[in-house]
C-alpha atoms as a PDB file:
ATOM      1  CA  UNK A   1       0.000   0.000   0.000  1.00  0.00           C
ATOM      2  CA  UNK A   2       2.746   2.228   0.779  1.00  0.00           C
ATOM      3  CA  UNK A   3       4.424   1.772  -2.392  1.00  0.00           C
ATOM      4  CA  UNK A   4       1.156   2.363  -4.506  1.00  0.00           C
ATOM      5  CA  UNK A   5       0.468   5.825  -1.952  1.00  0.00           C
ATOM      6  CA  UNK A   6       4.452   6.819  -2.871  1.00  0.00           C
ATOM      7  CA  UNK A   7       3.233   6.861  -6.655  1.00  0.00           C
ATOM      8  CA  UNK A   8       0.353   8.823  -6.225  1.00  0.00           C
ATOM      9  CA  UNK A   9       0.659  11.307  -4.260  1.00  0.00           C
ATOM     10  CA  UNK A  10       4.790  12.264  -4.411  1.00  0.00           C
ATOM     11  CA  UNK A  11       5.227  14.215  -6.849  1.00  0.00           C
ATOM     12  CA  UNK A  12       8.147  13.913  -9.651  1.00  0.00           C
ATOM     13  CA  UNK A  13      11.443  15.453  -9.412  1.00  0.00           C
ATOM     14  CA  UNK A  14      11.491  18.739 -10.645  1.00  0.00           C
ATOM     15  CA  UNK A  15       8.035  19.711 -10.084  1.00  0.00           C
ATOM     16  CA  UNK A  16       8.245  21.015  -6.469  1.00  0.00           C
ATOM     17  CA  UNK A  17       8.480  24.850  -7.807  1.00  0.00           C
ATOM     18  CA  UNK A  18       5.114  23.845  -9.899  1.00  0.00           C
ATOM     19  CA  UNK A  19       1.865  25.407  -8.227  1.00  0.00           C
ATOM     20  CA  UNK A  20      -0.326  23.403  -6.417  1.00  0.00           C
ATOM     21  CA  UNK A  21      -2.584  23.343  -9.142  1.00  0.00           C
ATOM     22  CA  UNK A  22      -0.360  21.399 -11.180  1.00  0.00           C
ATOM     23  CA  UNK A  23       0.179  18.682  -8.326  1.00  0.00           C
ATOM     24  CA  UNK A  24      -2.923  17.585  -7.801  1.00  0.00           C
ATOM     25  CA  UNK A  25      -3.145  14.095  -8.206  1.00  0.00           C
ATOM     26  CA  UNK A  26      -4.156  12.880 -11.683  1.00  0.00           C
ATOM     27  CA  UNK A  27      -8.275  12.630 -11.572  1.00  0.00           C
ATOM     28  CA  UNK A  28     -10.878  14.190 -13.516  1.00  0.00           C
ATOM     29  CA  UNK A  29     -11.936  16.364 -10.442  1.00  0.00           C
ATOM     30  CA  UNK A  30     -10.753  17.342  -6.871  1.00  0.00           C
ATOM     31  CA  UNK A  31     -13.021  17.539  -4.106  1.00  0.00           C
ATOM     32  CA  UNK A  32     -12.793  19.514  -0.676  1.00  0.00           C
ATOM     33  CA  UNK A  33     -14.120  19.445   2.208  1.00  0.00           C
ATOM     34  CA  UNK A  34     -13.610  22.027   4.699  1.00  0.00           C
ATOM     35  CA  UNK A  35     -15.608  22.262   8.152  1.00  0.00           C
ATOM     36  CA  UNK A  36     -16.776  26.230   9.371  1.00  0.00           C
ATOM     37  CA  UNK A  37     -16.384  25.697  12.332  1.00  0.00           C
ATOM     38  CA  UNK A  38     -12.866  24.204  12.648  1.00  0.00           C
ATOM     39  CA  UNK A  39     -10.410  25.588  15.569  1.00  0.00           C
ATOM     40  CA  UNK A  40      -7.831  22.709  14.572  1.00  0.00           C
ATOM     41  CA  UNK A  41      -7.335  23.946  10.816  1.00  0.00           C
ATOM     42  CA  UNK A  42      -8.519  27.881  10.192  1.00  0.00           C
ATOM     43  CA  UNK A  43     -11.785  27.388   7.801  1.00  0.00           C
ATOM     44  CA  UNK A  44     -10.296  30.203   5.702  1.00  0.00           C
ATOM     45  CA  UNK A  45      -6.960  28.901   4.943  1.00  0.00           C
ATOM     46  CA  UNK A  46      -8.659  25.281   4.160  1.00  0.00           C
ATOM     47  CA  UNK A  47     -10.735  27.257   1.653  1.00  0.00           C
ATOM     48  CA  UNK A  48      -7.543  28.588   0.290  1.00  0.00           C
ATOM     49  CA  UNK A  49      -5.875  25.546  -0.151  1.00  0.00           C
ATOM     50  CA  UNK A  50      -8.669  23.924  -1.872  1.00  0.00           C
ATOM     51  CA  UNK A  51      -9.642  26.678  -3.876  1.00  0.00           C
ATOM     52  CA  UNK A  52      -5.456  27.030  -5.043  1.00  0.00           C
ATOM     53  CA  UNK A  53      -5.659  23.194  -6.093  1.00  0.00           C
ATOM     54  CA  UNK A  54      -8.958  24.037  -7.616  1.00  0.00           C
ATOM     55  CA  UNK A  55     -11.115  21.480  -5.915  1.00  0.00           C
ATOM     56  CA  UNK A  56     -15.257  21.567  -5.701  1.00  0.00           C
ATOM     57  CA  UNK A  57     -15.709  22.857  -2.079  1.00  0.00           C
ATOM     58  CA  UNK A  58     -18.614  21.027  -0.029  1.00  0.00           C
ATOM     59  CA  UNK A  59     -18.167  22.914   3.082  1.00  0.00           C
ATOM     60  CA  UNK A  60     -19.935  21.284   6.183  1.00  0.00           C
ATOM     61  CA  UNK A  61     -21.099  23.441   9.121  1.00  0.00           C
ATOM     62  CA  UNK A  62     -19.310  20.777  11.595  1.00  0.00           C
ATOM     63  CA  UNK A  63     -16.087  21.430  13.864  1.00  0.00           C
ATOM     64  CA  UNK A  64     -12.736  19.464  12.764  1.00  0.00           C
ATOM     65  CA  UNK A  65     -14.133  15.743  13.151  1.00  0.00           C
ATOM     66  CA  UNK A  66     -16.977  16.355  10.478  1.00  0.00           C
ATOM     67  CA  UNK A  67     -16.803  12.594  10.094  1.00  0.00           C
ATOM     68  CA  UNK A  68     -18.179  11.941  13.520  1.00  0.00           C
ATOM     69  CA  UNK A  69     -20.525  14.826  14.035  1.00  0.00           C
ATOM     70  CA  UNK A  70     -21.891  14.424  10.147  1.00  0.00           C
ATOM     71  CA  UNK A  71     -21.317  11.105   8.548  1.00  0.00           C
ATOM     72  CA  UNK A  72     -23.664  11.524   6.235  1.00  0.00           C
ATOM     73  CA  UNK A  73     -22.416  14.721   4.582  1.00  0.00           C
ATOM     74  CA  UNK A  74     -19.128  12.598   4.891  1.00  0.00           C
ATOM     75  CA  UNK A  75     -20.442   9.930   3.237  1.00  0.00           C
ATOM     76  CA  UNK A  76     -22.335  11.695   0.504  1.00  0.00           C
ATOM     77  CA  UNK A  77     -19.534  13.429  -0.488  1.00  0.00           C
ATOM     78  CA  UNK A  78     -17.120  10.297  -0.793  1.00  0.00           C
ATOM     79  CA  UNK A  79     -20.109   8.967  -3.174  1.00  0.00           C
ATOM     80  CA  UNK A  80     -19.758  11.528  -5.392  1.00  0.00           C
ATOM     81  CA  UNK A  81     -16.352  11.805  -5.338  1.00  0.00           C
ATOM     82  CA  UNK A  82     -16.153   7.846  -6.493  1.00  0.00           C
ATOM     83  CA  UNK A  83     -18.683   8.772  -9.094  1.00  0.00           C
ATOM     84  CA  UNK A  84     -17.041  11.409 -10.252  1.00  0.00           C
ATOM     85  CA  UNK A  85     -19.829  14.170  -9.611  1.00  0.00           C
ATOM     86  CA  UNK A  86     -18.760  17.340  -8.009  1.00  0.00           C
END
């Protein structure tokens, strides 16, 4: 698993000085999920980032573990990320 993550997600030599938008991994589209009400990450730098990498932003009105206070909007949004429907 580590060996197929390494592949992914590291990025070729030479392409550190690319922007961000450039090294996002290879898929049709990039999706984003940043909670409001975060204290652990600041809501507007996660924006940021995911607006920089150009990523569909489904922004939940959750604190940092979105996952366990809104599994569904979790779970929708992993569904349409596998299908491939921002």
């Amino acid at each position: 698993m580590a060996k197929l993550l390494r592949s992914k997600y590291v990025p070729p030599p030479g392409q550190i000085q690319t922007s961000s938008r450039d090294l996002v991994l290879s898929v049709e589209e990039n999706m984003f999920r940043p909670s409001s009400r975060d204290r652990a990450l600041a809501p507007d730098l996660e924006r940021f980032m995911a607006e920089r990498a150009g990523a569909h932003i489904v922004e939940v009105n959750s604190s940092h573990a979105a996952m366990v206070s809104h599994p569904d909007a979790v779970t929708r949004l992993i569904e349409r990320a596998d299908r491939g429907t921002p």
